[in-house]
C-alpha atoms as a PDB file:
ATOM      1  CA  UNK A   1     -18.113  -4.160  58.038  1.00  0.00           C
ATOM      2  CA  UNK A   2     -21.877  -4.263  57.866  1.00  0.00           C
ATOM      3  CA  UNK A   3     -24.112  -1.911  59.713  1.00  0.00           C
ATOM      4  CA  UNK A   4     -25.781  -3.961  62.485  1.00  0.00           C
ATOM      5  CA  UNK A   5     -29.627  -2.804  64.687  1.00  0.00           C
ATOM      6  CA  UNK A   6     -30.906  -5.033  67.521  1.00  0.00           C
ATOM      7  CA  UNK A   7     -33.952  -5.417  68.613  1.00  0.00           C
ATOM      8  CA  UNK A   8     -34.601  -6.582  72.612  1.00  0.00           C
ATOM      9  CA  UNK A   9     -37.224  -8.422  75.131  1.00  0.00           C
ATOM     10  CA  UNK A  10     -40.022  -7.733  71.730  1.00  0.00           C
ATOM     11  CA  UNK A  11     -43.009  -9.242  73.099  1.00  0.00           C
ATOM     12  CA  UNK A  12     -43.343 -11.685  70.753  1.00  0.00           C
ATOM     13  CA  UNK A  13     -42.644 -15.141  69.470  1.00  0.00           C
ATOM     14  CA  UNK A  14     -39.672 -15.784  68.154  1.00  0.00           C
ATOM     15  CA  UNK A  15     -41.097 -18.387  65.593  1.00  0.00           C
ATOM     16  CA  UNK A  16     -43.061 -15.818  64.400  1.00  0.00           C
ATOM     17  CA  UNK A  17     -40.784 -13.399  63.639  1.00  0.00           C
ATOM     18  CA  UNK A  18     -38.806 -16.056  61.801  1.00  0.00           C
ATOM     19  CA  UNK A  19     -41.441 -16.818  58.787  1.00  0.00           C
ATOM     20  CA  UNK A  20     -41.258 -12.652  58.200  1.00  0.00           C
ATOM     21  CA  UNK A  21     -37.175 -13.021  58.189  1.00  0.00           C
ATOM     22  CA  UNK A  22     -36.973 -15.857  55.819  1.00  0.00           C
ATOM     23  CA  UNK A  23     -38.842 -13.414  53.421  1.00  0.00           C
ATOM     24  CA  UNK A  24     -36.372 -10.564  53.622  1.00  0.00           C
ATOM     25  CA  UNK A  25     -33.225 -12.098  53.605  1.00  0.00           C
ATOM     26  CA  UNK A  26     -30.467 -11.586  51.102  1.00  0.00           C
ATOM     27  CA  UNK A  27     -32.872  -8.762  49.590  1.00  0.00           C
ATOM     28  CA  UNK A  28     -32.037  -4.958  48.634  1.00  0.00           C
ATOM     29  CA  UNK A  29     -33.213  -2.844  50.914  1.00  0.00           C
ATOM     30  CA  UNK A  30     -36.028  -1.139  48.943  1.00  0.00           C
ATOM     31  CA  UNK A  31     -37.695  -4.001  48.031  1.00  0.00           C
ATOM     32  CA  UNK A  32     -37.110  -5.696  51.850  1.00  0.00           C
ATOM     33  CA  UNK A  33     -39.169  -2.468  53.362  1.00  0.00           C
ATOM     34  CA  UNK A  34     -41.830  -2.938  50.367  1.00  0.00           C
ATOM     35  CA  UNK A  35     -41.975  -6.739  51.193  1.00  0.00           C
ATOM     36  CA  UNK A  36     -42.957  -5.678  54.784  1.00  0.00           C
ATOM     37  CA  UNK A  37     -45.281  -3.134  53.913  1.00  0.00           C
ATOM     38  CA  UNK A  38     -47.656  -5.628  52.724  1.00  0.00           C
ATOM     39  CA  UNK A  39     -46.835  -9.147  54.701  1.00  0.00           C
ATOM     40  CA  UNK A  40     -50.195  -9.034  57.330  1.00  0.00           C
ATOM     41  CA  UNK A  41     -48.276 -10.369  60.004  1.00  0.00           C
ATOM     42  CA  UNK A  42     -47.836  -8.743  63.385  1.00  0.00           C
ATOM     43  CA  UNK A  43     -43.869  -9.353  63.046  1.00  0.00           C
ATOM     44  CA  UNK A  44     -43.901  -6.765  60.093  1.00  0.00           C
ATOM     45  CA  UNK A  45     -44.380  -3.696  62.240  1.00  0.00           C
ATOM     46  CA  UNK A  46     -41.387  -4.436  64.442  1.00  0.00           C
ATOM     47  CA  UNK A  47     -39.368  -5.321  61.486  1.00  0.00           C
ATOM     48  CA  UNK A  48     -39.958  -2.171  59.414  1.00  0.00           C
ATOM     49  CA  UNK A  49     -38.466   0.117  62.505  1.00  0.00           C
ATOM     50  CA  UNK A  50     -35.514  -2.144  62.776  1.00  0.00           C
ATOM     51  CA  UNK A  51     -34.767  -2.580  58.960  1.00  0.00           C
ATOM     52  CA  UNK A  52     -35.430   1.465  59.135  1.00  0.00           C
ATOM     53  CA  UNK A  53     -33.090   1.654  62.227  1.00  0.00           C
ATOM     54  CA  UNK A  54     -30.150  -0.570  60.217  1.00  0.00           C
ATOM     55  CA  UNK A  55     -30.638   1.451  56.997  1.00  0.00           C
ATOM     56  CA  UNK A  56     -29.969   4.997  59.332  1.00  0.00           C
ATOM     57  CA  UNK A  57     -26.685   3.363  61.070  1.00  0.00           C
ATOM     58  CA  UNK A  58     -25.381   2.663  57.596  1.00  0.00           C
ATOM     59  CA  UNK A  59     -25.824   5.875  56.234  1.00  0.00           C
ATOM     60  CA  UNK A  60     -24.710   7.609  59.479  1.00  0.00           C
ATOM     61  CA  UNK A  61     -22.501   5.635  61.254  1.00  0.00           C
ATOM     62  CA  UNK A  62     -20.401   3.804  58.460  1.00  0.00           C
ATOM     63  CA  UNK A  63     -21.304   6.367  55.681  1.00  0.00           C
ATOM     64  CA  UNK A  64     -22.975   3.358  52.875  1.00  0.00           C
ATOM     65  CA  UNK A  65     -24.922   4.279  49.854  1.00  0.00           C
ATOM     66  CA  UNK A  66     -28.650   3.483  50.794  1.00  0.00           C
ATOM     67  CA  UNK A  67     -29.193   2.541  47.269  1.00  0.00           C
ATOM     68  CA  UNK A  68     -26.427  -0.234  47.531  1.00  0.00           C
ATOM     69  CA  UNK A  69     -27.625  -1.807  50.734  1.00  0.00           C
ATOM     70  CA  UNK A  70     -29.172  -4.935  50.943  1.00  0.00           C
ATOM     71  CA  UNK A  71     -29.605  -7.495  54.089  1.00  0.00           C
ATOM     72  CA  UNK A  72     -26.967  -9.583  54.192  1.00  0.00           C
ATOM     73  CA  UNK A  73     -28.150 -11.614  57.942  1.00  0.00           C
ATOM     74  CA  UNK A  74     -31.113 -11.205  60.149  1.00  0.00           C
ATOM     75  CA  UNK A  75     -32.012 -13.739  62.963  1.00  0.00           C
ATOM     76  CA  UNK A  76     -34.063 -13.865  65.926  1.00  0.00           C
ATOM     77  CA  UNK A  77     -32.874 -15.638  68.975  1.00  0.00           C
ATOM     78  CA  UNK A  78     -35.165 -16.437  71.973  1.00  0.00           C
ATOM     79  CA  UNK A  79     -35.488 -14.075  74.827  1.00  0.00           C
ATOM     80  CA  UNK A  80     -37.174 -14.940  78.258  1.00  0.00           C
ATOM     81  CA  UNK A  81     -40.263 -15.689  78.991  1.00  0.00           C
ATOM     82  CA  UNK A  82     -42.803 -14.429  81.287  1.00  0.00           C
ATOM     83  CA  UNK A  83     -44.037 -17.267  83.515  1.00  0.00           C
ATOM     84  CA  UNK A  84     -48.212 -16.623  83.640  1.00  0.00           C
ATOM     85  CA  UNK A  85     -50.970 -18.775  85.103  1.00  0.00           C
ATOM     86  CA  UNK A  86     -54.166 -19.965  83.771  1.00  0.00           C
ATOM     87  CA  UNK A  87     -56.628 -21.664  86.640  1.00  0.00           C
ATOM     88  CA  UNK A  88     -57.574 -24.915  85.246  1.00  0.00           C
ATOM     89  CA  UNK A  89     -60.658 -26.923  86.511  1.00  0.00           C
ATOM     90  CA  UNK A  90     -60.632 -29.015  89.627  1.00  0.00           C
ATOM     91  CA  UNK A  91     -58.451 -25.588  91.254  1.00  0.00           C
ATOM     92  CA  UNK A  92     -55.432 -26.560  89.396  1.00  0.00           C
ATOM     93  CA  UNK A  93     -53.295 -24.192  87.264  1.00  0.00           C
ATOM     94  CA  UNK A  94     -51.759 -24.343  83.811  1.00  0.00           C
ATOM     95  CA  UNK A  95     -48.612 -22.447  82.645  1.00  0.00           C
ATOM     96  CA  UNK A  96     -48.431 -20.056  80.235  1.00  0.00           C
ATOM     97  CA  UNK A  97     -45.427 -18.786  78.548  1.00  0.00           C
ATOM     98  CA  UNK A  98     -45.303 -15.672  77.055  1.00  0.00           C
ATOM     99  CA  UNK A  99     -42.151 -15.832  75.264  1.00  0.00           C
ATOM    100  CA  UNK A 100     -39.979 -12.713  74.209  1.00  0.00           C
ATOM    101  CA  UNK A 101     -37.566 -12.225  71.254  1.00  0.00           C
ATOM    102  CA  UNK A 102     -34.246 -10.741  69.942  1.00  0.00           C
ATOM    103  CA  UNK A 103     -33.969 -10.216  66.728  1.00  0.00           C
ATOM    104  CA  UNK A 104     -30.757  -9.037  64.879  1.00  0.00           C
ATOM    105  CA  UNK A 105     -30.604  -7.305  61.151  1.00  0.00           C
ATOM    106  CA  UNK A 106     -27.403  -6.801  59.221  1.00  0.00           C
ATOM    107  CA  UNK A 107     -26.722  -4.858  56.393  1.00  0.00           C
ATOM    108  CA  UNK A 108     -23.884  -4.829  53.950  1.00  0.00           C
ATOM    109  CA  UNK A 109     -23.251  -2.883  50.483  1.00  0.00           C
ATOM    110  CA  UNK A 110     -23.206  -4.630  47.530  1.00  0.00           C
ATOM    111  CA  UNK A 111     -20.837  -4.517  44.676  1.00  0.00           C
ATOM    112  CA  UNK A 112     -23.282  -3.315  42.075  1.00  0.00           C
ATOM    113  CA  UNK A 113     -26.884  -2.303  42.988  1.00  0.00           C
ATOM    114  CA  UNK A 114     -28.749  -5.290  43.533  1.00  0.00           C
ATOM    115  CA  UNK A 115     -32.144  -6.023  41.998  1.00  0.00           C
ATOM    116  CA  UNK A 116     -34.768  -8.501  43.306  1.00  0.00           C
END
């Protein structure tokens, strides 16, 4: 059973959050918060306190080693999006969407300790 954290309504894009994903997954969990520790991307900050969050519910909640973890899923599905308005020339207006995510990480023990 793997130890699950959600993230909700994060103020920003999901597509963004997905290039930071793709370089975490299927990664120990030592070398998945060091990978985010040094990715400049604004996605990284919200990432580390979720990975951070997942790591706690394993080692409280379903009683894993930490040093067996690794991330065995993480996605990010699109939340909704606040409906702005940017005034346009000739008095007309242009939509802007400011579009929210939900990201999910999921971690599982591995047999052995995995290394990168």
């Amino acid at each position: 059973m793997p130890a699950v954290a959600h993230l909700r309504y994060a103020r920003i894009a999901p597509r963004k959050v997905q290039i930071v994903l793709d370089l975490i997954r299927n990664k120990p969990v030592d070398v998945a918060v060091a990978i985010l520790k040094h990715t400049p991307k604004s996605a990284s900050e919200y990432l580390i306190k979720l990975l951070q969050s997942a790591i706690a519910n394993a080692e409280n909640n379903h009683a894993m080693d930490v040093s067996r973890l690794y991330v065995s899923e993480c996605f990010v599905c699109p939340g909704p999006m606040l409906k702005r308005i940017r005034p346009r020339a000739h008095g007309r207006a242009f939509p802007i969407l400011k579009r929210t995510s939900h990201v999910t990480i999921a971690l599982e023990e591995a047999a052995e300790p995995k290394n990168a």
